[in-house]
N, C-alpha and C. Protein backbone atom coordinates (compact mmCIF):
# COMPACT_ATOMS: atom_id res chain seq x y z
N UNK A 1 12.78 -7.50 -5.41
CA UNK A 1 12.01 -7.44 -4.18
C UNK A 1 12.83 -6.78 -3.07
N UNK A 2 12.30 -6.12 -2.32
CA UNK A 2 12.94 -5.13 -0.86
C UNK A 2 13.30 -6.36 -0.04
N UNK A 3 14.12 -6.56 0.83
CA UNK A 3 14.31 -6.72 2.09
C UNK A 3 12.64 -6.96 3.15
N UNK A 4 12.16 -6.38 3.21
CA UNK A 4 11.19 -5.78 3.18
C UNK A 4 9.70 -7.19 2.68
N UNK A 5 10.17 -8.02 1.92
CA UNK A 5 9.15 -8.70 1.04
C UNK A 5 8.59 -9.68 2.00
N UNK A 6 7.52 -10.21 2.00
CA UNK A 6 6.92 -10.80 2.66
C UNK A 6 6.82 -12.56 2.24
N UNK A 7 6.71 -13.39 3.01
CA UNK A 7 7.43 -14.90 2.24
C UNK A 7 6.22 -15.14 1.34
N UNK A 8 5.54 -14.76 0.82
CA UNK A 8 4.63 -15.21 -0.76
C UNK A 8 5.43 -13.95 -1.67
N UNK A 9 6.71 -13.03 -1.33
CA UNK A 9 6.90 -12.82 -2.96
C UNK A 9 7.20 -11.27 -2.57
N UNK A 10 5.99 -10.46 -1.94
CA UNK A 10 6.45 -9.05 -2.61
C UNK A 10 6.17 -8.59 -0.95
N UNK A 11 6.68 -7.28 -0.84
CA UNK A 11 6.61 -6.82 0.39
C UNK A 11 6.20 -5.24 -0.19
N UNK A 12 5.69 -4.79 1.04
CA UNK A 12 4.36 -3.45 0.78
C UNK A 12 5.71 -2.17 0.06
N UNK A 13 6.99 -2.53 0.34
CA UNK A 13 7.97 -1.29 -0.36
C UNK A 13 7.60 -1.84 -1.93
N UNK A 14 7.36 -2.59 -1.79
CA UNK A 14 7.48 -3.10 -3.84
C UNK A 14 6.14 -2.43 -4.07
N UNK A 15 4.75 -1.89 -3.50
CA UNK A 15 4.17 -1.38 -4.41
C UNK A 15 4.72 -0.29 -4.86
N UNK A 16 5.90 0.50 -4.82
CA UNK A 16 6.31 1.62 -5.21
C UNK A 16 6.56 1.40 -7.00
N UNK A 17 6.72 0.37 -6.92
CA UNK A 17 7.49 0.11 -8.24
C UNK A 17 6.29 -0.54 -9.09
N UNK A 18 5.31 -0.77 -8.66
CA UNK A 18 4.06 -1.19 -9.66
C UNK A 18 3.42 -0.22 -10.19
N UNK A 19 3.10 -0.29 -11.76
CA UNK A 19 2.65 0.62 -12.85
C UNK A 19 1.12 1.47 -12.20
N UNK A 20 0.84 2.05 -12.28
CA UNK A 20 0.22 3.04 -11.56
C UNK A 20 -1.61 2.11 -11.91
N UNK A 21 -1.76 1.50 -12.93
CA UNK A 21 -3.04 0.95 -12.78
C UNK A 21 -3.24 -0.08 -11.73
N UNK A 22 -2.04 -0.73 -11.76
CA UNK A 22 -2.17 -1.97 -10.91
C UNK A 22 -1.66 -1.26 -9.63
N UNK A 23 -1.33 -0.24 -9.39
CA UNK A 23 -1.65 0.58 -7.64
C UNK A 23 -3.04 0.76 -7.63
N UNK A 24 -3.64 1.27 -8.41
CA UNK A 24 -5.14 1.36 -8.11
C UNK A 24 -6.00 0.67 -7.64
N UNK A 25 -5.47 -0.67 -8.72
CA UNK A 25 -6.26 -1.86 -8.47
C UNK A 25 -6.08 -2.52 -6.70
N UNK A 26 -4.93 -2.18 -6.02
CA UNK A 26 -4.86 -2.69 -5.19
C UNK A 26 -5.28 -2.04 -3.96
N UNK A 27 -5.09 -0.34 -4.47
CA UNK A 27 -5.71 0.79 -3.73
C UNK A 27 -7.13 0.34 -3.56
N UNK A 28 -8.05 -0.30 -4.77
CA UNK A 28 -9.81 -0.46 -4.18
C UNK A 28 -9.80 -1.77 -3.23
N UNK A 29 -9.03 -2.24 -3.15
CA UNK A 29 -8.61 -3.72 -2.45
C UNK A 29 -8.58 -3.42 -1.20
N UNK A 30 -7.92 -2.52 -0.07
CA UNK A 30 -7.97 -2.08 0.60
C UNK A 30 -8.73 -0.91 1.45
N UNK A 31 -9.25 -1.80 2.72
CA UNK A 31 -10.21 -0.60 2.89
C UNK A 31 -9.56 0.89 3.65
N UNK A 32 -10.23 1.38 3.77
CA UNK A 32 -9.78 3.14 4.23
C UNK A 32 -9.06 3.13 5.64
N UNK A 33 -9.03 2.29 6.69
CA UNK A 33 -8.72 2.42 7.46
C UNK A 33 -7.26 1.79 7.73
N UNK A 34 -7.37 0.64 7.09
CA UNK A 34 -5.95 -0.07 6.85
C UNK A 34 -5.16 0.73 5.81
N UNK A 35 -5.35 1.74 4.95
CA UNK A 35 -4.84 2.33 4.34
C UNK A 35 -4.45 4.10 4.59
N UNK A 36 -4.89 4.41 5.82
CA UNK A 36 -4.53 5.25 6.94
C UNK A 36 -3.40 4.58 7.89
N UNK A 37 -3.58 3.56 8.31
CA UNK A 37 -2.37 2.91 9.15
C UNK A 37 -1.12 2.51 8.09
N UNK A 38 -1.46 2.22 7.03
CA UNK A 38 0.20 1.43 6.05
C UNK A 38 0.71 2.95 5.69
N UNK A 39 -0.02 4.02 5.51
CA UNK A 39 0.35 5.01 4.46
C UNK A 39 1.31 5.98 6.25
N UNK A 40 0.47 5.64 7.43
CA UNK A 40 1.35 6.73 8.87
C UNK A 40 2.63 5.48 9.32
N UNK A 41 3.05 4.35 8.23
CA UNK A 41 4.12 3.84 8.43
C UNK A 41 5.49 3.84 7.18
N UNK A 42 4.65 4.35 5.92
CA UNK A 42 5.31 4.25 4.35
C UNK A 42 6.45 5.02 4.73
N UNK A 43 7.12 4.29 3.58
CA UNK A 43 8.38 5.39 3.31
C UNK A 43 8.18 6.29 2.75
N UNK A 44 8.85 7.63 2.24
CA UNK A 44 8.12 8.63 1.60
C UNK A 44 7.94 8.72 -0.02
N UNK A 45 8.89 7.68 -0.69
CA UNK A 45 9.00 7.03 -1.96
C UNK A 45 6.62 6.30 -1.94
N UNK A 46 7.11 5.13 -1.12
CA UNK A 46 5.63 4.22 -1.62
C UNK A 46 4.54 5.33 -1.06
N UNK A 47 4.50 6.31 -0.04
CA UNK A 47 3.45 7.46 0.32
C UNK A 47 3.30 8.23 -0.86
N UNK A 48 4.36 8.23 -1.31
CA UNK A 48 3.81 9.18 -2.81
C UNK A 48 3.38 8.90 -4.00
N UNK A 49 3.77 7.71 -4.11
CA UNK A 49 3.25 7.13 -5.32
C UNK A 49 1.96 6.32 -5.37
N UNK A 50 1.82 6.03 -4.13
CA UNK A 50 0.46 5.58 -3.20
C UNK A 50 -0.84 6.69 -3.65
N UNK A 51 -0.39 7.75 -3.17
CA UNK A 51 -1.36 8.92 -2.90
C UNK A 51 -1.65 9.53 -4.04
N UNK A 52 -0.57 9.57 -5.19
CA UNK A 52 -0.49 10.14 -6.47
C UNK A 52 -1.36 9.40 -7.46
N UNK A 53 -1.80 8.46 -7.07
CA UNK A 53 -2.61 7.45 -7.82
C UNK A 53 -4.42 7.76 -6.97
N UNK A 54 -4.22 8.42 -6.23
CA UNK A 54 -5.79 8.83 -5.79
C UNK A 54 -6.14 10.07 -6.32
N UNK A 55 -7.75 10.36 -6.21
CA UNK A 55 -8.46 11.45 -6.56
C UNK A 55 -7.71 12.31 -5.72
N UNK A 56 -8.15 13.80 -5.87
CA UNK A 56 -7.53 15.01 -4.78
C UNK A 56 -8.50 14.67 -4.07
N UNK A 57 -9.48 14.61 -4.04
CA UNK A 57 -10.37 14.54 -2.81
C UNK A 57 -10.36 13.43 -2.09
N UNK A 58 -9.91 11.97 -1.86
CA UNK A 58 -9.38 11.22 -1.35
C UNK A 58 -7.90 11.04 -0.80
N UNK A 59 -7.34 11.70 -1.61
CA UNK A 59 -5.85 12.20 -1.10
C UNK A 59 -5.74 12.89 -0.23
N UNK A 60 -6.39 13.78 -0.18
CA UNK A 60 -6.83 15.28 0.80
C UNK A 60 -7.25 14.71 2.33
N UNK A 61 -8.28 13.56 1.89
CA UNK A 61 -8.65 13.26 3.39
C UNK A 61 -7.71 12.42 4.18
N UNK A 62 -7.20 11.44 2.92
CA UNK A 62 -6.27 10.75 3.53
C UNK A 62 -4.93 11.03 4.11
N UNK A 63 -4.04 11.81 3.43
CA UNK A 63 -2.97 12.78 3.89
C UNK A 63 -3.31 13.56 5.54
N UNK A 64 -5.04 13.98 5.87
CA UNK A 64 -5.46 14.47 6.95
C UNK A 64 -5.22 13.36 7.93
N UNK A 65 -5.90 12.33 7.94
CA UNK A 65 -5.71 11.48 8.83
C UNK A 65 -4.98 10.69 9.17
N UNK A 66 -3.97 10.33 8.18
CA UNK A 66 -2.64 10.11 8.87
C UNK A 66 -1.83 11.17 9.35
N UNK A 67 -2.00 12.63 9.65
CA UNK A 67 -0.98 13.31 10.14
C UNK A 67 -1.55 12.75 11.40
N UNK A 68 -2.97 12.46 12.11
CA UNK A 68 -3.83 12.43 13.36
C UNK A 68 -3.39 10.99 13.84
N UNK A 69 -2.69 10.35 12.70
CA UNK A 69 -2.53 8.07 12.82
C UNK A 69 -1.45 8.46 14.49
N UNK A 70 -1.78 7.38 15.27
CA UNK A 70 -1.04 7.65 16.65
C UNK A 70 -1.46 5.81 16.16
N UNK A 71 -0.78 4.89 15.64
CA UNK A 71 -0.80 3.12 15.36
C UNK A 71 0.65 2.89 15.85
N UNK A 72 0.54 1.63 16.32
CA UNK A 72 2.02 0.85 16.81
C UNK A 72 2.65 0.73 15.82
N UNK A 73 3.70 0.53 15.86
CA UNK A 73 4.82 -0.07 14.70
C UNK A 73 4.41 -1.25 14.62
N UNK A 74 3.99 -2.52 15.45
CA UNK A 74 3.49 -3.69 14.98
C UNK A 74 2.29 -3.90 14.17
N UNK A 75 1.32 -2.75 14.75
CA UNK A 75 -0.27 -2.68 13.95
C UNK A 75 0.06 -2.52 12.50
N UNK A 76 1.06 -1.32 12.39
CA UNK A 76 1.41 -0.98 10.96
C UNK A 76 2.35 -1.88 9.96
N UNK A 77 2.81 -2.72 10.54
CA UNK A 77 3.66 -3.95 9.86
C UNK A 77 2.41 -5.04 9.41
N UNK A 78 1.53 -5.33 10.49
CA UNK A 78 0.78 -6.07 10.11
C UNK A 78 -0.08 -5.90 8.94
N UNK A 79 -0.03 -4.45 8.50
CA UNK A 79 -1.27 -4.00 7.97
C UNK A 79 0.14 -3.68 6.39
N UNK A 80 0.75 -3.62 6.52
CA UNK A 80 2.13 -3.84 5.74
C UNK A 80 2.03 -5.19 4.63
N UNK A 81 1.92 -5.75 6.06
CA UNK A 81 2.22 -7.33 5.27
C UNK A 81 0.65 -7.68 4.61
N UNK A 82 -0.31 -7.24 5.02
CA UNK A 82 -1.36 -7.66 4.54
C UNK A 82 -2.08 -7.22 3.54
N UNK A 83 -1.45 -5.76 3.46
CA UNK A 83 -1.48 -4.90 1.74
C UNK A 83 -0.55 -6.07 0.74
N UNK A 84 0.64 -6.07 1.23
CA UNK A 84 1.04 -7.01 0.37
C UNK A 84 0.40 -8.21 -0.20
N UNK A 85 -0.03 -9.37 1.00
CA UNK A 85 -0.54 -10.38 0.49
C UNK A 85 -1.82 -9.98 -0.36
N UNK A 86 -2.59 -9.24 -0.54
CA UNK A 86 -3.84 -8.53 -0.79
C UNK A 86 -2.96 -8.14 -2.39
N UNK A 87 -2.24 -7.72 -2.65
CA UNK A 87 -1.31 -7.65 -3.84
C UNK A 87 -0.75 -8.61 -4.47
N UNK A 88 -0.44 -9.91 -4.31
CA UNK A 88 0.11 -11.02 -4.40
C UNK A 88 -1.36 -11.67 -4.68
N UNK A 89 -1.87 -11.80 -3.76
CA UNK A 89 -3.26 -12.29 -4.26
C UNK A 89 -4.03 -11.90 -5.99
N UNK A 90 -3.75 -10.17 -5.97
CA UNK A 90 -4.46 -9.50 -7.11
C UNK A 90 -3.54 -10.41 -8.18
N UNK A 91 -1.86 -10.26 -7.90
CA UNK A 91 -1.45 -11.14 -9.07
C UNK A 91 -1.54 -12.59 -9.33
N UNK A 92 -1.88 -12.90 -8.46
CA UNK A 92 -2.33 -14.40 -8.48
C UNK A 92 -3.73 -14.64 -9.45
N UNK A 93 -4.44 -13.49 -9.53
CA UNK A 93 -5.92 -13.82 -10.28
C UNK A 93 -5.76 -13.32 -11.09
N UNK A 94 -4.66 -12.44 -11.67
CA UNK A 94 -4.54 -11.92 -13.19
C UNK A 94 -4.75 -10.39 -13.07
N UNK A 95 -4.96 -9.94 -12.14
CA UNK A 95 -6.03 -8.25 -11.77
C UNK A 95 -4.61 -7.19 -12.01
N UNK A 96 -3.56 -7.79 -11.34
CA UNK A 96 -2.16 -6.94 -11.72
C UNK A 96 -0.80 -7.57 -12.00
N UNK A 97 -0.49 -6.67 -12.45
CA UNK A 97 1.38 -7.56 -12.38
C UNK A 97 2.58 -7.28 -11.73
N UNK A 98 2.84 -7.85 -10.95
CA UNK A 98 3.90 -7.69 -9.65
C UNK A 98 5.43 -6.94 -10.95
N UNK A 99 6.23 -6.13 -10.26
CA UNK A 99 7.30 -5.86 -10.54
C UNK A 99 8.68 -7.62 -10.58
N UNK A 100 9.08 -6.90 -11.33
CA UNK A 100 10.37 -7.92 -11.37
C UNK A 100 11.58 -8.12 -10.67
């Protein structure tokens, strides 16, 4: 787990390291707008492996509107921590499997 991890377990740098189905799974988990604000705060490691797991045509728009993201550093932590728990949750119901 990053530095980074949030106190139930995983923090939003650890989706970098989850197998590309269970990014997906957590990618439909999240809606479009909170996923414009986490992606104009990512590092460039979890932005890519984030984005590499979308259609081009969802990638395309999304890559657009975060160059336009003008979000606080707090909005984007929040929305950080809440991809995470939203991930922690998925492994909690069996939907994915957290890294080790």
């Amino acid at each position: 787990m990053t530095k980074q991890a949030a106190s139930d377990g995983i923090g939003f740098a650890d989706l970098a390291r989850l197998k590309d189905r269970d990014i997906q799974v957590v990618l439909r988990a999240v809606d479009h707008r909170s996923l414009v604000m986490a992606l104009c705060g990512a590092t460039d490691d979890v932005y890519e492996r984030l984005l590499s797991n979308m259609s081009v045509r969802v990638r395309d728009s999304l890559a657009a509107e975060v160059t336009l993201g003008d979000f606080s550093a707090r909005k984007i932590a929040d929305v950080h921590m809440a991809i995470a728990r939203q991930a922690k949750h998925l492994a909690d119901s069996g939907k994915i499997s957290l890294p080790e």
